[in-house]
Each structure stands twice: as C-alpha cells, then as structure tokens.
N, C-alpha and C. Protein backbone atom coordinates (compact mmCIF):
# COMPACT_ATOMS: atom_id res chain seq x y z
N UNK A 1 201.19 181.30 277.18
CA UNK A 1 201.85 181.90 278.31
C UNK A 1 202.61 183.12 277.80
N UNK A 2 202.56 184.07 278.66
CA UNK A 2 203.04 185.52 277.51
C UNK A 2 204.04 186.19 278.85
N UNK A 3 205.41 186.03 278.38
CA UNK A 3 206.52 186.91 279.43
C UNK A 3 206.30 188.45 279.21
N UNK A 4 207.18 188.96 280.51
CA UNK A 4 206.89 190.66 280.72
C UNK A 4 208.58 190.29 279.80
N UNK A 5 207.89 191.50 278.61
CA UNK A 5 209.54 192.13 278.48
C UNK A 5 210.00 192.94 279.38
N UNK A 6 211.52 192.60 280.35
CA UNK A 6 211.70 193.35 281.03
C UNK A 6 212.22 194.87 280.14
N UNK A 7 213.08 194.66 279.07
CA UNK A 7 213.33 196.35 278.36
C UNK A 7 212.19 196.99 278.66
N UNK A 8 210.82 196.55 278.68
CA UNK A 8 209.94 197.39 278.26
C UNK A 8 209.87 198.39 279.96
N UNK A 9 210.36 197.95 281.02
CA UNK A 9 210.14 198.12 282.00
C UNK A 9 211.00 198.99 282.80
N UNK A 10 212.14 199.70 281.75
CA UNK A 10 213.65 200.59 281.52
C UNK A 10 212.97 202.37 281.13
N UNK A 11 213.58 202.78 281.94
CA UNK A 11 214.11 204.16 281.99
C UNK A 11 215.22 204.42 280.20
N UNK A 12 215.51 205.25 279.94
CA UNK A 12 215.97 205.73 279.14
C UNK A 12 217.63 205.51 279.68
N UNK A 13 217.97 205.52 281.07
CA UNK A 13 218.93 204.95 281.45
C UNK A 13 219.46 203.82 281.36
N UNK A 14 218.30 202.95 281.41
CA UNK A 14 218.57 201.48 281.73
C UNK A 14 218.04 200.93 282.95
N UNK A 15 217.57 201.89 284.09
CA UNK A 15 217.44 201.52 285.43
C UNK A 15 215.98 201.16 285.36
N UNK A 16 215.32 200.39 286.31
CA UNK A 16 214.05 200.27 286.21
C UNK A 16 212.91 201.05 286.50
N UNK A 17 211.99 201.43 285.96
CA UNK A 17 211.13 202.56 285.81
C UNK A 17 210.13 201.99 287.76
N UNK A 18 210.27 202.38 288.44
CA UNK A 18 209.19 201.99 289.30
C UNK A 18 208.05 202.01 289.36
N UNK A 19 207.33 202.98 288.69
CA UNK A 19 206.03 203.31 288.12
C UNK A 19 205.86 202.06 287.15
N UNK A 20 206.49 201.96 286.05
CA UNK A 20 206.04 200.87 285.37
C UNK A 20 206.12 199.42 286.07
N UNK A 21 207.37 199.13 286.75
CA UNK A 21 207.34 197.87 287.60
C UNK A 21 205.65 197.77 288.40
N UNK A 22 205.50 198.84 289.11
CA UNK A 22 204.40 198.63 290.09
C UNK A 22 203.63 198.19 289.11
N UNK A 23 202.71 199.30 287.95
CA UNK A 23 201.52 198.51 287.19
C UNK A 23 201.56 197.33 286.64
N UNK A 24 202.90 196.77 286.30
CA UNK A 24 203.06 195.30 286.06
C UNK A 24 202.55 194.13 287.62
N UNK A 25 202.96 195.10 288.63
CA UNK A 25 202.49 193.87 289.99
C UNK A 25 201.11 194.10 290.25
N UNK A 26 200.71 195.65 289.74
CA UNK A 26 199.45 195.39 290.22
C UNK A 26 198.11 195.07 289.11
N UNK A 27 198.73 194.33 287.73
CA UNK A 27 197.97 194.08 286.49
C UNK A 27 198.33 192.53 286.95
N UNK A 28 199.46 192.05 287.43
CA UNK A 28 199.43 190.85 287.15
C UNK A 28 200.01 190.34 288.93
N UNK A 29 199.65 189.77 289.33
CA UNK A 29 199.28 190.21 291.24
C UNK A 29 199.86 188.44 290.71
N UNK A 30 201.19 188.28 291.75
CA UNK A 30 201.59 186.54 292.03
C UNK A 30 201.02 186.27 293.04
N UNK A 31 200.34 186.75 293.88
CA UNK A 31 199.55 186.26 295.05
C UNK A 31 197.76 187.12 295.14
N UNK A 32 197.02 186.05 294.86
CA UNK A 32 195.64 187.02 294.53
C UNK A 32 195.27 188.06 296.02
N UNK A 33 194.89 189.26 295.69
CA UNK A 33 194.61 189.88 297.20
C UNK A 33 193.49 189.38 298.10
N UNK A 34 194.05 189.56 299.47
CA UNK A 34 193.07 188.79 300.42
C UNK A 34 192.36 190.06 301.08
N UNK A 35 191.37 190.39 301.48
CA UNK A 35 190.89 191.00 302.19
C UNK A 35 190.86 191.16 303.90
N UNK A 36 191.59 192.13 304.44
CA UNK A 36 191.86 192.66 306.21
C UNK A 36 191.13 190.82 306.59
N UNK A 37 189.49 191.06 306.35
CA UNK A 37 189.02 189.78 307.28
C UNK A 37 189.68 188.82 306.74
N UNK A 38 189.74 188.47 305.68
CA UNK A 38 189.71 187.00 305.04
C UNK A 38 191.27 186.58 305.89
N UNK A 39 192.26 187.52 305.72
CA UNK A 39 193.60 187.16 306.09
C UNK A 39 193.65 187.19 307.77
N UNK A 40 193.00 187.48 308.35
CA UNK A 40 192.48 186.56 309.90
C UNK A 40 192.73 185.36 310.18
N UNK A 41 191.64 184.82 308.92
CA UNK A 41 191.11 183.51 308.64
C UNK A 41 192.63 182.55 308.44
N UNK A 42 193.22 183.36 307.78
CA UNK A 42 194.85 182.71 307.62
C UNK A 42 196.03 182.40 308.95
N UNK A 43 195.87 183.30 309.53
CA UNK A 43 196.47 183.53 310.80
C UNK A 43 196.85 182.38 311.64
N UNK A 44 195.67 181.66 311.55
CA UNK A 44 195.51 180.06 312.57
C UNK A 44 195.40 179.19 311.36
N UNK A 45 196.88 178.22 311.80
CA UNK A 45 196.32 176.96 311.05
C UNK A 45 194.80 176.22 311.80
N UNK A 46 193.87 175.76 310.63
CA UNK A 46 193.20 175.24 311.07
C UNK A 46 193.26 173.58 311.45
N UNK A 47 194.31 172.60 310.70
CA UNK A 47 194.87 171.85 310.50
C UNK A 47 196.06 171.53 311.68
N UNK A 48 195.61 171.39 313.10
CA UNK A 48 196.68 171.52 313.71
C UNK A 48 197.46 170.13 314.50
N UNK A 49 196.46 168.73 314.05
CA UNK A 49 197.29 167.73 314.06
C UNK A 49 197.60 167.00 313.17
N UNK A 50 198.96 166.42 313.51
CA UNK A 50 199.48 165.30 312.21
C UNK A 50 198.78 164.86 311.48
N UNK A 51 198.92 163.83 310.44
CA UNK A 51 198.03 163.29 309.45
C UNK A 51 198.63 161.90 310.22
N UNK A 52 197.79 161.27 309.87
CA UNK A 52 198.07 159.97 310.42
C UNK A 52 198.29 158.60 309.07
N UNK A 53 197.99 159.38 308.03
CA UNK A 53 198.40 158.72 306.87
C UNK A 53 198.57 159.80 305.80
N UNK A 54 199.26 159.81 304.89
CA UNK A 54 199.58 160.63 303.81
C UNK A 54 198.62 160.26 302.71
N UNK A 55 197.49 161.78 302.58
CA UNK A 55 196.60 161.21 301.31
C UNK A 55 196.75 161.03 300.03
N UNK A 56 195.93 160.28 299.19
CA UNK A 56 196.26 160.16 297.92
C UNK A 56 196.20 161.68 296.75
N UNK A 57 195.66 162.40 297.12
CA UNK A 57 195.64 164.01 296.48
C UNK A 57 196.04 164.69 297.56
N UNK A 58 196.62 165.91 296.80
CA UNK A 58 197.14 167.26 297.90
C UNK A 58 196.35 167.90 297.78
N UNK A 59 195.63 169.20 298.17
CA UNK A 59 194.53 169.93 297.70
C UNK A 59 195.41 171.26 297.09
N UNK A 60 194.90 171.87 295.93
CA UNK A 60 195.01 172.98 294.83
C UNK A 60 194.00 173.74 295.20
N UNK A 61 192.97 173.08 295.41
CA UNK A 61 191.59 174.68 295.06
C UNK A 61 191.60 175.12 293.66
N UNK A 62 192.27 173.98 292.73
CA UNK A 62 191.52 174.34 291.53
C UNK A 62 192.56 175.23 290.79
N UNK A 63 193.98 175.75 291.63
CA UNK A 63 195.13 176.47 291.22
C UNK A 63 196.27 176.14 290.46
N UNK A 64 196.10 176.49 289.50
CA UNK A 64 198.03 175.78 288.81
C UNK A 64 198.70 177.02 289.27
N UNK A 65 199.91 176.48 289.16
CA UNK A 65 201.02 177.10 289.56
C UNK A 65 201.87 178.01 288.23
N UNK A 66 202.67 179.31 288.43
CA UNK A 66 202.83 179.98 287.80
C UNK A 66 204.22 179.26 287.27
N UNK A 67 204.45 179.19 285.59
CA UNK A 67 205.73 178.65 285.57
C UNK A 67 207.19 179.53 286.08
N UNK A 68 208.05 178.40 286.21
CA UNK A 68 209.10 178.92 287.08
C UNK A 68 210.24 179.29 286.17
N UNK A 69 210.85 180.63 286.47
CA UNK A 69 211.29 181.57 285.95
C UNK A 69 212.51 180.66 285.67
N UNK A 70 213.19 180.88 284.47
CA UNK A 70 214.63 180.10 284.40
C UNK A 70 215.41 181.41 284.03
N UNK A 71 216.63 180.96 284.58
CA UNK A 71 217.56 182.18 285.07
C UNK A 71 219.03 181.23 286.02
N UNK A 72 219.87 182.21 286.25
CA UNK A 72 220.86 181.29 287.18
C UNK A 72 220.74 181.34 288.44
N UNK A 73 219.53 181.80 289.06
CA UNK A 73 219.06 181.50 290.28
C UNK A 73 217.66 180.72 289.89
N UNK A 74 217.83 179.96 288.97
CA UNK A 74 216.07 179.11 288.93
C UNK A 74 215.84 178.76 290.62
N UNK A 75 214.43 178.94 291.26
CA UNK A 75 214.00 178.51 292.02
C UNK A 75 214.13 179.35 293.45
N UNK A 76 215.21 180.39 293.27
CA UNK A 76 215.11 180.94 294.35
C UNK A 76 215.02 181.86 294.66
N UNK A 77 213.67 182.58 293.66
CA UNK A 77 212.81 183.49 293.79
C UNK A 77 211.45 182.81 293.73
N UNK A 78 211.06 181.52 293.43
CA UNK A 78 209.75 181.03 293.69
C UNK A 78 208.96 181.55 295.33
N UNK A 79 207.73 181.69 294.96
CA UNK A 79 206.98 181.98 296.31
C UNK A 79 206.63 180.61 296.78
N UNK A 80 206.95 179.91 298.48
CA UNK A 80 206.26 179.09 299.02
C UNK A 80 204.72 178.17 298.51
N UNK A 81 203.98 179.39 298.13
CA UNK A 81 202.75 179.18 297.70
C UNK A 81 202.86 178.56 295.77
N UNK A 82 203.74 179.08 295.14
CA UNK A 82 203.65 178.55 293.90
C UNK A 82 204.74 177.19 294.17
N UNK A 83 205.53 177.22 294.66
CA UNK A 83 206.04 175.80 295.19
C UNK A 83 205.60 174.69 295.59
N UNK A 84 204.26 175.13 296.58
CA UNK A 84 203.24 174.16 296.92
C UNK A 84 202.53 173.44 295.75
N UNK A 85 202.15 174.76 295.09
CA UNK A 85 201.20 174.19 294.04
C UNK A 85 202.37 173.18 292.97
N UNK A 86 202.98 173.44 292.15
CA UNK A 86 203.84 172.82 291.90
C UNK A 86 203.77 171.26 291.77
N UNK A 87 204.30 171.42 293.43
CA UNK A 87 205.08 169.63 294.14
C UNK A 87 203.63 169.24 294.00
N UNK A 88 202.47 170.08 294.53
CA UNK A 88 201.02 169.18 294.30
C UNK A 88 200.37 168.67 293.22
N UNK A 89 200.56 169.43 292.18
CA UNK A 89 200.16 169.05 290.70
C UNK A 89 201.34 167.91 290.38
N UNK A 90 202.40 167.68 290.98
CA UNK A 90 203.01 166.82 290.05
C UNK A 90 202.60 165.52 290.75
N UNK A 91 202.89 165.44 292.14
CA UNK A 91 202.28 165.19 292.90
C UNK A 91 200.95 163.90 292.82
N UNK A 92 199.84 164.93 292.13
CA UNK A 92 198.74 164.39 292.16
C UNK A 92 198.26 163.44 290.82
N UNK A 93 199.36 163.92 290.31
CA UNK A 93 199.61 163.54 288.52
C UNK A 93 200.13 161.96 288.34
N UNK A 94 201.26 162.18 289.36
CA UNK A 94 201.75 160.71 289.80
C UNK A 94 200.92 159.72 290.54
N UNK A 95 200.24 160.09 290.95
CA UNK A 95 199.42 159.30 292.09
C UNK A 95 197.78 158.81 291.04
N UNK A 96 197.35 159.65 290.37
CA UNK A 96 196.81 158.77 289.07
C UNK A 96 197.25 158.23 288.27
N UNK A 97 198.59 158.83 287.48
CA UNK A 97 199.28 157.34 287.01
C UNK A 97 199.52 156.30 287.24
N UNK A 98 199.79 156.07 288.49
CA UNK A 98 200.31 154.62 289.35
C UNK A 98 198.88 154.24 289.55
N UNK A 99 197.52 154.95 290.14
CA UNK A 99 196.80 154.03 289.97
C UNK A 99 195.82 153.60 288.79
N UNK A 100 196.01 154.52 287.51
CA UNK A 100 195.95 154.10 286.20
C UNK A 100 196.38 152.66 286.13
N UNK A 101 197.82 152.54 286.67
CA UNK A 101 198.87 151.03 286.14
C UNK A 101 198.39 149.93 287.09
N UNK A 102 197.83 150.83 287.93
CA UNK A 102 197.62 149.04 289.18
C UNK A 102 196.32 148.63 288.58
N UNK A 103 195.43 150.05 287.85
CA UNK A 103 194.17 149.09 287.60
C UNK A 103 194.59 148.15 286.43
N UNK A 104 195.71 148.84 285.67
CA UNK A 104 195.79 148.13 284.44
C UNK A 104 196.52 146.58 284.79
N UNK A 105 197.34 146.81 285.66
CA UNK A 105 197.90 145.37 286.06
C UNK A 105 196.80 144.62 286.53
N UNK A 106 196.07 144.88 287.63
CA UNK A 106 194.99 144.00 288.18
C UNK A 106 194.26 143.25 286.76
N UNK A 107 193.66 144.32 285.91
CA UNK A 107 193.12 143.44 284.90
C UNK A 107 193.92 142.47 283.93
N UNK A 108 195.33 142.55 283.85
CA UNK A 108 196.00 141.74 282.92
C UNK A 108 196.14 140.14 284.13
N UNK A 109 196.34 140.63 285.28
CA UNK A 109 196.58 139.69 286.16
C UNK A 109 195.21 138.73 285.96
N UNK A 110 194.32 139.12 285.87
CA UNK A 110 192.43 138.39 285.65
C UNK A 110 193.28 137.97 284.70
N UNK A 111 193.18 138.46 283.65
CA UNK A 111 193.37 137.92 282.02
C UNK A 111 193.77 136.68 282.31
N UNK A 112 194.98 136.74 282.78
CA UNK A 112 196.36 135.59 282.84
C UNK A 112 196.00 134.38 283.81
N UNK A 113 194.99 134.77 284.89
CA UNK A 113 194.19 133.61 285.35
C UNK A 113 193.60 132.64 284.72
C-alpha cells in the first residue's frame, strides 16, 4: 500500500499546488468513473422493497475498500461507498467464521455421540 506524500504536493510556500493535487485525483480516482449512461442506471434504486430476511453475504462486486486514513478526524472524510465496502468485508468475514465454528461444532457434537 503506498501513501501520497502530501510535501510532495506544496508550493514553495507551503500552500497546496492545485495542479499537482488534481493529477493525484485524476492518477488515483476514489470513485472509478461512470459514464453519462451508466450513471442513469444509478439514479433508480433497483432494489425497492425491504428484505424480508437479512442475507448471509453483502455484495462487493469483487471491491475492497480503500484503507482509512488515520488522522484526528479518522472516518470523517470516508466516502459512503468505501464505508459500505468496509462494514461488508468485515461483515462477510464474520459470517464465514461463525459458520466455519458451527460446522466445526456440529462435527465434535457427532464425535461426542
């Protein structure tokens, strides 16, 4: 995992170069770009009733989440979207562990029969 030096991102003043800020957002993009149509497609949830049970995975699409900046505002510059991913990876992490342990209990429970 490789941080932006922010010095590197300084004016001779100290102030931040904007030119250099931008090529840093647009080399390293926290939200991948969507295309005019594709972001349509976003517009409407497609998902528009309750769940009627809470599933055992959240869906990622295959995304980890960017680590979270530590600072004395940790967390409240996170984007919604890397938040999601986040709570889902940990989420989904927990939810195979526990059923890692139930399979493992079920079989000790046989054993002990």
């Amino acid at each position: 995992m490789s941080k932006i030096d922010l010095e590197n991102l300084k004016d001779k003043d100290g102030n931040f170069d904007i030119n250099k800020v931008q090529e840093v957002v647009d080399r390293l993009p926290i939200v991948p770009p969507v295309t005019v149509d594709r972001q349509k497609d976003f517009t409407v949830k497609v998902n528009r009733s309750r769940m009627s049970s809470f599933p055992d995975r959240l869906p990622t699409m295959g995304l980890m989440p960017f680590p979270i900046d530590e600072h004395e505002h940790i967390g409240n510059y996170e984007t919604p979207h890397n938040l999601y991913l986040t709570l889902a990876r940990a989420y989904n992490k927990l939810t195979m562990r526990l059923e890692d342990l139930e399979k493992r209990m079920d079989s000790y429970e046989k054993r002990m029969e």
